[in-house]
PDB file of N, CA and C in Angstrom:
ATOM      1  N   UNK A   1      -7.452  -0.169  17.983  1.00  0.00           N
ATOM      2  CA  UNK A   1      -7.792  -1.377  17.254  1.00  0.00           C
ATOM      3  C   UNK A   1      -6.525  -1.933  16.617  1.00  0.00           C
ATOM      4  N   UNK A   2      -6.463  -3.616  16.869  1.00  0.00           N
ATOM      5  CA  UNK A   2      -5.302  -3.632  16.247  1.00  0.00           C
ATOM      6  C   UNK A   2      -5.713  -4.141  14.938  1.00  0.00           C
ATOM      7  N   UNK A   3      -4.497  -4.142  13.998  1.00  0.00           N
ATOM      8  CA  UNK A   3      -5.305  -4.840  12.367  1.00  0.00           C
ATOM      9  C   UNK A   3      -4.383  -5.754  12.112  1.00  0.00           C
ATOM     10  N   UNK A   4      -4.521  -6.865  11.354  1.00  0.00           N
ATOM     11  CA  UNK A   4      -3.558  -7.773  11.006  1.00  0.00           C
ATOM     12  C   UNK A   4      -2.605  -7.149   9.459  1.00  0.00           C
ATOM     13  N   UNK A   5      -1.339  -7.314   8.758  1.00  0.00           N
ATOM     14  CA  UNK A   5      -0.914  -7.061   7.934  1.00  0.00           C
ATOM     15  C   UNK A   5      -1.547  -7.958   6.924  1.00  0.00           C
ATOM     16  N   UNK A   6      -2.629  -7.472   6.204  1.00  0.00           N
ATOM     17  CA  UNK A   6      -2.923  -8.072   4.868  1.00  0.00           C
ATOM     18  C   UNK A   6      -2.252  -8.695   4.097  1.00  0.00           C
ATOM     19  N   UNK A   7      -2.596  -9.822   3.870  1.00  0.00           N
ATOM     20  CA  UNK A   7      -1.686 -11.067   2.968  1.00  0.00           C
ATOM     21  C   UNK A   7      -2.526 -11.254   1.392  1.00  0.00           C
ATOM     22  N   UNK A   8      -3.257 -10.807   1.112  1.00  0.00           N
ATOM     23  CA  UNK A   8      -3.817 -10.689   0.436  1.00  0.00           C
ATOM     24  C   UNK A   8      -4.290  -9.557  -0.247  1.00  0.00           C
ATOM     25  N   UNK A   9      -4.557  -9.199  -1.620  1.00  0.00           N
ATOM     26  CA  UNK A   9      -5.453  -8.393  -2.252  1.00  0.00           C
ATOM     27  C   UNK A   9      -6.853  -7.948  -1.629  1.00  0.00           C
ATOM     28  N   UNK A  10      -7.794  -9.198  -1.291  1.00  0.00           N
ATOM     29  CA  UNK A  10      -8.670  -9.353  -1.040  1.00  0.00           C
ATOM     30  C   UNK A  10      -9.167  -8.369   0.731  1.00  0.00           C
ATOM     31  N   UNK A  11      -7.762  -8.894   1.258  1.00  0.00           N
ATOM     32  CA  UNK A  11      -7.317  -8.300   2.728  1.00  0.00           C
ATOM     33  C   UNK A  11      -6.796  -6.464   2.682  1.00  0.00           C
ATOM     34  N   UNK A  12      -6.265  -6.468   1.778  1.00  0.00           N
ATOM     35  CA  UNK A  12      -5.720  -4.761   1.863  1.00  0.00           C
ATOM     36  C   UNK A  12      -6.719  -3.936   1.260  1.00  0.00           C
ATOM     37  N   UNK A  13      -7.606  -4.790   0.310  1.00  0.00           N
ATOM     38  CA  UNK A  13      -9.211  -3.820  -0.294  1.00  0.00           C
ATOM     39  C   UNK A  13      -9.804  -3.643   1.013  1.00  0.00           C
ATOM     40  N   UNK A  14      -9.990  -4.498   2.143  1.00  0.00           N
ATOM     41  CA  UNK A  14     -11.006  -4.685   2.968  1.00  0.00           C
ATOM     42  C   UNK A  14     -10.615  -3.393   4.074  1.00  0.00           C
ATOM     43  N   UNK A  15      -9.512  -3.131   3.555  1.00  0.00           N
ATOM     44  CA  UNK A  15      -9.126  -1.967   5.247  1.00  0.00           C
ATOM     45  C   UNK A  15      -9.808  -0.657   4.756  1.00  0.00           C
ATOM     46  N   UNK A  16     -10.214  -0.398   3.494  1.00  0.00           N
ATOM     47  CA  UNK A  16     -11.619   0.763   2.729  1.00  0.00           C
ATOM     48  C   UNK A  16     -12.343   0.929   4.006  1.00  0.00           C
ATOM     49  N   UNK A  17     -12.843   0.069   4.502  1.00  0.00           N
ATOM     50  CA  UNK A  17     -13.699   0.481   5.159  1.00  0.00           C
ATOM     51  C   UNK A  17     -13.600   1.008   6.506  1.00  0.00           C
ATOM     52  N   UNK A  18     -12.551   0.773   6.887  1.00  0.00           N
ATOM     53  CA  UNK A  18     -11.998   1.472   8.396  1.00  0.00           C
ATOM     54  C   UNK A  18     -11.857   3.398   8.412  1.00  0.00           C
ATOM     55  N   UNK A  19     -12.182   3.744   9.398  1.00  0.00           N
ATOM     56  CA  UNK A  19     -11.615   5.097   9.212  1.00  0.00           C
ATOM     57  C   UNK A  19     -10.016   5.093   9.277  1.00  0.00           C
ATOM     58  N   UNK A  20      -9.829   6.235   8.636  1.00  0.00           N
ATOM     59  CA  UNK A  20      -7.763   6.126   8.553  1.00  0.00           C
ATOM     60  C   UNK A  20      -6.987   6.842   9.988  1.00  0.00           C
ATOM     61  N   UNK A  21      -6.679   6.198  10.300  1.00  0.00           N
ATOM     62  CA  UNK A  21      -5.426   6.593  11.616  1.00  0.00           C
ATOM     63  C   UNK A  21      -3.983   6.226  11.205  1.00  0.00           C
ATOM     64  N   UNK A  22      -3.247   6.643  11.934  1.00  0.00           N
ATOM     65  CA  UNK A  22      -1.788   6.008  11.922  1.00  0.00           C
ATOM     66  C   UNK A  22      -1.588   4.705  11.805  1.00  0.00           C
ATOM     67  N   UNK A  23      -2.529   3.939  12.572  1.00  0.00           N
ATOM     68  CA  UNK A  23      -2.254   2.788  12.360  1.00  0.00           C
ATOM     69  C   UNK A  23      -2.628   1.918  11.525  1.00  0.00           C
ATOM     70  N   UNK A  24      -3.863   2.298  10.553  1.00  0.00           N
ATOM     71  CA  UNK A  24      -4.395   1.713   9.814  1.00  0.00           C
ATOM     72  C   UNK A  24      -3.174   2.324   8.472  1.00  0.00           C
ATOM     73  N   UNK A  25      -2.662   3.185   8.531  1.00  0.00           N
ATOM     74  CA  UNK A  25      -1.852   3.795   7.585  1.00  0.00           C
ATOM     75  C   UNK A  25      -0.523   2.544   7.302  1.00  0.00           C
ATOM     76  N   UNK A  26      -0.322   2.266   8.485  1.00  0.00           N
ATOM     77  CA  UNK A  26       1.604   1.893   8.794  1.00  0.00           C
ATOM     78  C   UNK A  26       0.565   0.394   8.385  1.00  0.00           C
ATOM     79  N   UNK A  27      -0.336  -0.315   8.632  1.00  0.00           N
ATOM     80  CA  UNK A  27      -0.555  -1.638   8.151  1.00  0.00           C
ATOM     81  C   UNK A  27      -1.056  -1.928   6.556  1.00  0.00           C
ATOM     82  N   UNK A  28      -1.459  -0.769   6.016  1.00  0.00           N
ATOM     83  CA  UNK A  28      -1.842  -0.602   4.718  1.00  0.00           C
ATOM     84  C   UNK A  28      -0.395  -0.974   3.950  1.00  0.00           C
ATOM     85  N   UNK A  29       0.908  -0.111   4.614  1.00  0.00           N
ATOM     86  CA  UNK A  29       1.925   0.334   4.318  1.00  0.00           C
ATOM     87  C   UNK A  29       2.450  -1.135   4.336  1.00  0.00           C
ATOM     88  N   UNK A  30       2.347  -1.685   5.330  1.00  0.00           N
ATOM     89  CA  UNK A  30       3.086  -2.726   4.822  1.00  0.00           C
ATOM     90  C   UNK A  30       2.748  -4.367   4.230  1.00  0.00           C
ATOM     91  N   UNK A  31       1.273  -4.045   4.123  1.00  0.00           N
ATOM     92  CA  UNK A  31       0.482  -4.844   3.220  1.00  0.00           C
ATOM     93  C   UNK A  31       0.969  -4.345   1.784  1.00  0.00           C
ATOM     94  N   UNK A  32       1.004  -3.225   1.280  1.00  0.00           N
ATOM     95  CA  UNK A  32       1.621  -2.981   0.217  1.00  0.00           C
ATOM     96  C   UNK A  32       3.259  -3.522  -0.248  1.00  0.00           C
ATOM     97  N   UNK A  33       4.327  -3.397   0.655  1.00  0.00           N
ATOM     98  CA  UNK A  33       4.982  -3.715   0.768  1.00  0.00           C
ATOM     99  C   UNK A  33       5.317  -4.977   0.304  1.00  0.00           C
ATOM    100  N   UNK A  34       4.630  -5.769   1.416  1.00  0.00           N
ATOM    101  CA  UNK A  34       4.414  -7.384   1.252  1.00  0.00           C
ATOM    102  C   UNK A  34       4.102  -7.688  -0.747  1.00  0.00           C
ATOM    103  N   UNK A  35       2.525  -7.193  -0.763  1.00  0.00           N
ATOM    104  CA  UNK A  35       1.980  -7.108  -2.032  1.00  0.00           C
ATOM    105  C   UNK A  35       3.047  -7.294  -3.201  1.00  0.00           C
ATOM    106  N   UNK A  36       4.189  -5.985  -2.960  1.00  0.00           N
ATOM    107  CA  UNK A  36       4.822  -5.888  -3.895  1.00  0.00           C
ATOM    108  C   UNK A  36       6.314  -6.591  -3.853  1.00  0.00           C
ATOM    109  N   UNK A  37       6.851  -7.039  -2.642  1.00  0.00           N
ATOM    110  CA  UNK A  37       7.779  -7.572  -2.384  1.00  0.00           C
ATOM    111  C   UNK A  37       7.127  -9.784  -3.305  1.00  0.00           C
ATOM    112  N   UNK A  38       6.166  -9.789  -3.173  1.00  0.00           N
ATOM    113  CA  UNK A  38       5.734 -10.999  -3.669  1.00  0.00           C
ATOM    114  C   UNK A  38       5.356 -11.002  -5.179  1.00  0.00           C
ATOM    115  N   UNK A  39       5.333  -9.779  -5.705  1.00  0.00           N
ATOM    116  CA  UNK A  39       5.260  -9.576  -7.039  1.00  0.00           C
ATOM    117  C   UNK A  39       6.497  -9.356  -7.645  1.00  0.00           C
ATOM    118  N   UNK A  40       7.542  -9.467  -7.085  1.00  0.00           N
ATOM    119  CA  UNK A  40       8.755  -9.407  -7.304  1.00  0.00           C
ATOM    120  C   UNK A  40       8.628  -7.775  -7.728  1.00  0.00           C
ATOM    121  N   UNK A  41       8.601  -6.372  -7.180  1.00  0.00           N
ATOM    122  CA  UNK A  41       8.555  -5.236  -7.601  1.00  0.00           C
ATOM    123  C   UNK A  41       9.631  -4.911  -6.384  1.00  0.00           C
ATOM    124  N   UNK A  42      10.802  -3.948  -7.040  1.00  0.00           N
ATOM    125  CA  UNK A  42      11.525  -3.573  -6.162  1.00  0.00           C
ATOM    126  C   UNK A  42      11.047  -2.402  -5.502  1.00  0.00           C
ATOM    127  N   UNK A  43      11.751  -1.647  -4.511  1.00  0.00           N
ATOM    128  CA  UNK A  43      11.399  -0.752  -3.565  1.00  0.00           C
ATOM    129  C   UNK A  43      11.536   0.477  -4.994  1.00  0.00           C
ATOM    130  N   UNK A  44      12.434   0.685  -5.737  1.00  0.00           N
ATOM    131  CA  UNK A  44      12.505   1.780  -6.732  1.00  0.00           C
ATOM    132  C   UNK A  44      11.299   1.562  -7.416  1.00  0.00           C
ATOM    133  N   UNK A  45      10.103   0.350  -7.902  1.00  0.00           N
ATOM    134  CA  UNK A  45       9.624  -0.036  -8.407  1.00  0.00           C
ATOM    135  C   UNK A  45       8.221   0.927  -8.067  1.00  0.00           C
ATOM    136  N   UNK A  46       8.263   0.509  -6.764  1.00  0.00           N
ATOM    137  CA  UNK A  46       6.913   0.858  -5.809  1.00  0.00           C
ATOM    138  C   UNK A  46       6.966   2.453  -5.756  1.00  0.00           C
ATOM    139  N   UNK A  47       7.949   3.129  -5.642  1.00  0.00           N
ATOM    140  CA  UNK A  47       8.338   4.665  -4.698  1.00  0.00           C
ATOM    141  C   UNK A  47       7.927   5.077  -6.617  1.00  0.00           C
ATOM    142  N   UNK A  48       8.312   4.398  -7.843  1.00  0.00           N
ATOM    143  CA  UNK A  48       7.870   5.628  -9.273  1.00  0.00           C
ATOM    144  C   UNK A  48       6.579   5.514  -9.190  1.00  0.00           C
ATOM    145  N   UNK A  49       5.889   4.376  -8.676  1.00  0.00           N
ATOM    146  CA  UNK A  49       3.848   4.391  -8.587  1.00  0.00           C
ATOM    147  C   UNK A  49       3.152   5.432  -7.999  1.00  0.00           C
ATOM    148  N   UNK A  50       4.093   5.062  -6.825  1.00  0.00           N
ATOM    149  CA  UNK A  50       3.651   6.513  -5.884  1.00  0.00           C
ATOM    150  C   UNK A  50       3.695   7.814  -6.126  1.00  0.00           C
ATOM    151  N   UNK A  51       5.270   8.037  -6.575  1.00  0.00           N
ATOM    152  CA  UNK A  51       5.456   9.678  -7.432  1.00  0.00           C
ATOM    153  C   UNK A  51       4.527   9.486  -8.642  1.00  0.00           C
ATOM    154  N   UNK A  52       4.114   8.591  -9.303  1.00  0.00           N
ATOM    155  CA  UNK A  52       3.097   8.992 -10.357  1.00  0.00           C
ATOM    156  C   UNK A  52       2.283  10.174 -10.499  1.00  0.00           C
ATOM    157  N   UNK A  53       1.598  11.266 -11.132  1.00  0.00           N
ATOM    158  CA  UNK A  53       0.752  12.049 -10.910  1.00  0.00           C
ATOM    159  C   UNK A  53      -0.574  11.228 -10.538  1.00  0.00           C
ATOM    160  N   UNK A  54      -1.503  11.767  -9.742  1.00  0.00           N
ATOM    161  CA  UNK A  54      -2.563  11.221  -9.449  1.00  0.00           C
ATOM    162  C   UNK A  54      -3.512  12.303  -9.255  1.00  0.00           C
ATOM    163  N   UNK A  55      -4.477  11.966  -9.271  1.00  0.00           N
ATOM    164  CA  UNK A  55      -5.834  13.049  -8.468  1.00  0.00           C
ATOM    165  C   UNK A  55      -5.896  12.631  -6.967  1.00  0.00           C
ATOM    166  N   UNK A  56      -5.190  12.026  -6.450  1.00  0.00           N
ATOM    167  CA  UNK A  56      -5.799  11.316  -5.079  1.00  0.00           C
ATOM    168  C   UNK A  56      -5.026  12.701  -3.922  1.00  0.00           C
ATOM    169  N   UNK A  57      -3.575  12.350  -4.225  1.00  0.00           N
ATOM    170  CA  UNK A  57      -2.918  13.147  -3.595  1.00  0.00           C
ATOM    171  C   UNK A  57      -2.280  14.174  -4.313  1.00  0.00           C
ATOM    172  N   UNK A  58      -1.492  14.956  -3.742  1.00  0.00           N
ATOM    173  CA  UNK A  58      -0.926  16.386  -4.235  1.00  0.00           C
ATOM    174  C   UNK A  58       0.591  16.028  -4.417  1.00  0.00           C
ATOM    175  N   UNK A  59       1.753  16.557  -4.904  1.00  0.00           N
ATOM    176  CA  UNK A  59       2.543  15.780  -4.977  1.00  0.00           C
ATOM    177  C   UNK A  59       3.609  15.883  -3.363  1.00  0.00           C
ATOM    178  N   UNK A  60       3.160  16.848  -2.410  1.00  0.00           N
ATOM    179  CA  UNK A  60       3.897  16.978  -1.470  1.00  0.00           C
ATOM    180  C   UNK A  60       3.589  15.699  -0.882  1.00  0.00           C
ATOM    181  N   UNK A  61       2.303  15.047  -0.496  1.00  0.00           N
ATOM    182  CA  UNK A  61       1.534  14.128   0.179  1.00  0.00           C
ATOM    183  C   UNK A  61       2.464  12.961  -0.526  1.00  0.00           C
ATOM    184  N   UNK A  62       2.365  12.714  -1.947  1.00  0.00           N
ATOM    185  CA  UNK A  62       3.061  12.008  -2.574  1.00  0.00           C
ATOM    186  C   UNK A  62       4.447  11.785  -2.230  1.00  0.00           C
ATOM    187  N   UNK A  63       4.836  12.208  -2.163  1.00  0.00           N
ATOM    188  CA  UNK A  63       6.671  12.771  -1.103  1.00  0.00           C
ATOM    189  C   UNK A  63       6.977  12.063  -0.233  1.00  0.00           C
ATOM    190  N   UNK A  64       5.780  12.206   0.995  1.00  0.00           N
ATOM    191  CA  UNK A  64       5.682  11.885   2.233  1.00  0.00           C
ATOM    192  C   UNK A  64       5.435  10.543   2.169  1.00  0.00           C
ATOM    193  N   UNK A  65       4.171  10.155   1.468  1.00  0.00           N
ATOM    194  CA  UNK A  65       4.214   8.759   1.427  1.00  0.00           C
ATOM    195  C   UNK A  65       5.499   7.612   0.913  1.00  0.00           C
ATOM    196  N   UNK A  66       5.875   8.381   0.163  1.00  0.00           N
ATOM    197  CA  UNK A  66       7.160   7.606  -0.819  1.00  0.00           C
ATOM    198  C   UNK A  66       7.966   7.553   0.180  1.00  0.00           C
ATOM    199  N   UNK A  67       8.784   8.662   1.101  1.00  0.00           N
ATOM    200  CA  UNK A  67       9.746   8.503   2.241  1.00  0.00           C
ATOM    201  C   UNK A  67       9.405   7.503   2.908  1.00  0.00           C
ATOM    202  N   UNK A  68       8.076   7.439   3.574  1.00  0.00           N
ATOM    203  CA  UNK A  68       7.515   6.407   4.669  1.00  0.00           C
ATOM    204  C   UNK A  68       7.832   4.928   3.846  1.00  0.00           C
ATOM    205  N   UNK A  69       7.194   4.341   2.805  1.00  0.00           N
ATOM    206  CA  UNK A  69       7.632   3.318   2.393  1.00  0.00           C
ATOM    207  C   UNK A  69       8.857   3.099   1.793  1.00  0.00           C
ATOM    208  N   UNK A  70       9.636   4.167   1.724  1.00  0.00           N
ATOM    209  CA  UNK A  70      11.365   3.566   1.542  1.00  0.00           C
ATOM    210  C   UNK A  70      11.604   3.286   3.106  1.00  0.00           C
ATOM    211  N   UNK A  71      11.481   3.834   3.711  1.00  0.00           N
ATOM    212  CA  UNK A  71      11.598   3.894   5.586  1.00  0.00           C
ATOM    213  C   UNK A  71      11.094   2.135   5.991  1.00  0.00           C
ATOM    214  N   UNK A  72       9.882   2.009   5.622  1.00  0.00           N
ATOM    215  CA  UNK A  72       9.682   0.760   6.097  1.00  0.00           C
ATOM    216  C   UNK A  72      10.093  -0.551   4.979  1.00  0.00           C
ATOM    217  N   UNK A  73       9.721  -0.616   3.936  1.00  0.00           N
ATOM    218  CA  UNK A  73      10.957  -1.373   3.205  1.00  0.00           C
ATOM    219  C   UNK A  73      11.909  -1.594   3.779  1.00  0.00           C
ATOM    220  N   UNK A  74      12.735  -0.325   4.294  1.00  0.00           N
ATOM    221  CA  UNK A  74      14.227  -1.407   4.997  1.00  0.00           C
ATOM    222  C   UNK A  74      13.752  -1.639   6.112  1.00  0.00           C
ATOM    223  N   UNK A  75      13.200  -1.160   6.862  1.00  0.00           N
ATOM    224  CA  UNK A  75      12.975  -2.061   8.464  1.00  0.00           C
ATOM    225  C   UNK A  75      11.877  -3.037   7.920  1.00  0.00           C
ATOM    226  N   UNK A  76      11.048  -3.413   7.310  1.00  0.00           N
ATOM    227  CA  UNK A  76      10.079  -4.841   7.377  1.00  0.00           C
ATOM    228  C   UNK A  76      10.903  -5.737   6.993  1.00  0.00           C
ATOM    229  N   UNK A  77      10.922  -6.917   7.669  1.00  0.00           N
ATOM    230  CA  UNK A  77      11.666  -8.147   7.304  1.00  0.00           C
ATOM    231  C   UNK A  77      11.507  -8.634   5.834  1.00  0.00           C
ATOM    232  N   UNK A  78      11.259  -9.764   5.021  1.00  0.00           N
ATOM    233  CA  UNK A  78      11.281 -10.200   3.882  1.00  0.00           C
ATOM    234  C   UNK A  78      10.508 -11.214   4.686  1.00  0.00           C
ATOM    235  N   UNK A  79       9.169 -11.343   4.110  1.00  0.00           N
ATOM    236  CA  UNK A  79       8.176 -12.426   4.576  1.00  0.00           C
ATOM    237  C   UNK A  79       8.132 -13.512   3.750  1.00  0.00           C
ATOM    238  N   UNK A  80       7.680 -14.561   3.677  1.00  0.00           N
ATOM    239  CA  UNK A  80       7.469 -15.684   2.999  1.00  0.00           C
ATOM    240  C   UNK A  80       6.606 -15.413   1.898  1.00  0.00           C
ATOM    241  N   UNK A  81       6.224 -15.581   0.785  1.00  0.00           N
ATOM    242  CA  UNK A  81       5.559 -14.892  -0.339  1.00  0.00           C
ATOM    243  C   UNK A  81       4.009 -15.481   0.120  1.00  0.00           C
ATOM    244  N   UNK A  82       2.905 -13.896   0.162  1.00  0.00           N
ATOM    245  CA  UNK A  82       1.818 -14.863   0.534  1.00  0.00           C
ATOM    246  C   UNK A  82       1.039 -15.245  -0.184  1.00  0.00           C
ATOM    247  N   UNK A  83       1.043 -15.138  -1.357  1.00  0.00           N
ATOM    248  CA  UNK A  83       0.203 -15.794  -2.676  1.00  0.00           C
ATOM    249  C   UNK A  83       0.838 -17.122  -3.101  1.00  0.00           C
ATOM    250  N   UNK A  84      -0.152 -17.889  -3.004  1.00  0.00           N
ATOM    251  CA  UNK A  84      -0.074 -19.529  -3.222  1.00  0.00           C
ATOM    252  C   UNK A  84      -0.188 -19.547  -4.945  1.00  0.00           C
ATOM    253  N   UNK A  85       1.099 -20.532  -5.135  1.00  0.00           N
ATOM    254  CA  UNK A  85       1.491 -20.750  -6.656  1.00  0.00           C
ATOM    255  C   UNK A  85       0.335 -20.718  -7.098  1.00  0.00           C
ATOM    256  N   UNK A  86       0.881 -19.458  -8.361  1.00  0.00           N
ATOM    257  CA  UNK A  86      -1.040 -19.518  -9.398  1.00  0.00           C
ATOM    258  C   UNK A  86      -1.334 -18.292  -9.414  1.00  0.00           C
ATOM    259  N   UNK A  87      -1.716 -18.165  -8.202  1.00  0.00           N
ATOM    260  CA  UNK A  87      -2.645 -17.235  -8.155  1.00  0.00           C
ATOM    261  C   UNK A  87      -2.353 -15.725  -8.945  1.00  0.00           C
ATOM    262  N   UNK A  88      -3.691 -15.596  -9.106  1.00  0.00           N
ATOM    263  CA  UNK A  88      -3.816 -14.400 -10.561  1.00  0.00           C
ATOM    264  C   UNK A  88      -3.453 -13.086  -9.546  1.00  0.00           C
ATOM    265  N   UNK A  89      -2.320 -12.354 -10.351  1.00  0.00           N
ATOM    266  CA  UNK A  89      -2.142 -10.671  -9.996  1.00  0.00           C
ATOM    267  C   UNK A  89      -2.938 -10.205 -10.437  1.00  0.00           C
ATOM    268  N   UNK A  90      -3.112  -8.726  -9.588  1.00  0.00           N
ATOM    269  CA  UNK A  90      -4.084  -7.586  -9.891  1.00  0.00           C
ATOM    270  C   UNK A  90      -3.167  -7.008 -10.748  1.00  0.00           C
ATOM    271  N   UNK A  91      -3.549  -6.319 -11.661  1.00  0.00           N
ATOM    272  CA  UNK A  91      -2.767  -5.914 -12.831  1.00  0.00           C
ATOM    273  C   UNK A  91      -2.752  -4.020 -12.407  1.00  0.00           C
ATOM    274  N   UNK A  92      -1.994  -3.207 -12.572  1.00  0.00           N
ATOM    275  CA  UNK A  92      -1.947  -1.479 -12.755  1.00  0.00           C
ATOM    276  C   UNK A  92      -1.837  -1.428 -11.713  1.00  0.00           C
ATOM    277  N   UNK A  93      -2.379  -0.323 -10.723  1.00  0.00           N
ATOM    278  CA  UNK A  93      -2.266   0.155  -9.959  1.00  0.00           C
ATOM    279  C   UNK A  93      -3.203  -0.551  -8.568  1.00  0.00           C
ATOM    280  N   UNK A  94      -3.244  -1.310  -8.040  1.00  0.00           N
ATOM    281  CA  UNK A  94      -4.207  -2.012  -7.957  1.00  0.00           C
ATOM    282  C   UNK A  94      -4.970  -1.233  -6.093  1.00  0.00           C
ATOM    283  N   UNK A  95      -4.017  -0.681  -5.600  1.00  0.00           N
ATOM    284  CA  UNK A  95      -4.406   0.132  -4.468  1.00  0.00           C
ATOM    285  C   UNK A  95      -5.141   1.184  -4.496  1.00  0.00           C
ATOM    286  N   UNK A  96      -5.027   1.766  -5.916  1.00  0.00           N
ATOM    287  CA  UNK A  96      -5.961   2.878  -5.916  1.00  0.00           C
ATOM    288  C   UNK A  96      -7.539   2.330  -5.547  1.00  0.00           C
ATOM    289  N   UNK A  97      -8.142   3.811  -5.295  1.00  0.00           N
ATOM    290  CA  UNK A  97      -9.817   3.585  -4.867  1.00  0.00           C
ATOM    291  C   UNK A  97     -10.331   3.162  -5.925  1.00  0.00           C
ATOM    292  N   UNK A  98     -11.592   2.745  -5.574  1.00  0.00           N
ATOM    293  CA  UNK A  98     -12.939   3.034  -7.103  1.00  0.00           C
ATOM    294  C   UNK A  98     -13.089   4.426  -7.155  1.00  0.00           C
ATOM    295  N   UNK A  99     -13.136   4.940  -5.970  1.00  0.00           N
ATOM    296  CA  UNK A  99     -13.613   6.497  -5.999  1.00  0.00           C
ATOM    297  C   UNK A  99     -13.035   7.376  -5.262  1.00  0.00           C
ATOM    298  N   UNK A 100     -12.785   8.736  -5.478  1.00  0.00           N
ATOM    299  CA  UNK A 100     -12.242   8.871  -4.497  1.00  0.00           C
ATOM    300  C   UNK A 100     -13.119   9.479  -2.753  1.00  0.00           C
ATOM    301  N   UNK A 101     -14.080   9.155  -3.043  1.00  0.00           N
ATOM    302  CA  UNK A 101     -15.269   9.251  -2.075  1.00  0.00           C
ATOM    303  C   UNK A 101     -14.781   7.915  -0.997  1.00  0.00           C
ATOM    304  N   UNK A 102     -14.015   7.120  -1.452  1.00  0.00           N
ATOM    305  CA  UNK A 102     -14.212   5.832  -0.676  1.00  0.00           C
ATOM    306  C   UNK A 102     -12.866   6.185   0.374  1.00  0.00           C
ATOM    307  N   UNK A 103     -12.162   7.184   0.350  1.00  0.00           N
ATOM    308  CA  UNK A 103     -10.836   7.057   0.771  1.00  0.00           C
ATOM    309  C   UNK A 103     -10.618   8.840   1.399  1.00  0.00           C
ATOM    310  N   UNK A 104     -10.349   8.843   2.905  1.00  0.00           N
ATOM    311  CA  UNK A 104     -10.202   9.844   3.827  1.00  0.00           C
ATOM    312  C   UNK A 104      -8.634  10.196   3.319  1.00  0.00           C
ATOM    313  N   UNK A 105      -7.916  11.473   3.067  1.00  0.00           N
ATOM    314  CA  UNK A 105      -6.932  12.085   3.564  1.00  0.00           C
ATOM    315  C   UNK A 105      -6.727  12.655   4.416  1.00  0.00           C
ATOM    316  N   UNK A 106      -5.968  12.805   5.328  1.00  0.00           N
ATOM    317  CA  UNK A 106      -5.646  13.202   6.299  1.00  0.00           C
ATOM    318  C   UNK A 106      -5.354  14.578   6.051  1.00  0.00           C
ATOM    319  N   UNK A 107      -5.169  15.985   6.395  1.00  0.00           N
ATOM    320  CA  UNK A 107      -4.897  16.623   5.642  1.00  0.00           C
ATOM    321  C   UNK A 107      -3.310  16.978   7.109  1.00  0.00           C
ATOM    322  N   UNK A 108      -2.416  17.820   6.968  1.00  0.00           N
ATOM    323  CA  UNK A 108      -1.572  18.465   7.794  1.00  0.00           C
ATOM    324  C   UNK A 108      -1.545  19.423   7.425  1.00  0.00           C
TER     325      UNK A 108
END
């Protein structure tokens, strides 16, 4: 299946409902990216959210993810900002689940 890179909040909530593969991973990844590259948040910005402590992941998982989005940060281009002047930010953490029932880990 292919997925489009979410330009939106509204668009990167909606991939919840997919089961998680690689590929739904690497488009999450760079819907986030985007997200935060338009919020003006630098790549150091994004990678301390991630190392945050969490209940979601463990901190090795945490690791892994943080490498992958320094990794794609430098290879994704710099897109055109996709939030149209105005529009209201999600405030905190805004990727986390409601639950964590709503969200598959992969385990290795």
């Amino acid at each position: 299946m292919h997925y489009a890179i979410p330009k939106t909040y509204a668009e990167l909530d909606a991939l919840r409902r997919f089961p998680a593969n690689e590929e739904l991973v690497a488009v999450a990844i760079a819907g986030v990216i985007n997200w935060a590259r338009a919020h003006d948040q630098s790549l150091d910005d994004v990678v301390q959210e991630i190392l945050a402590e969490d209940g979601l992941l463990d901190y090795v998982q945490r690791d892994r993810l943080s490498e992958m989005i320094v990794q794609a940060w430098q290879a994704l281009p710099h897109l055109p900002n996709p939030l149209p002047s105005g529009a209201p930010s999600v405030p905190g953490n805004w990727w986390e689940p409601r639950s964590k029932a709503a969200v598959k880990v992969p385990s290795h």
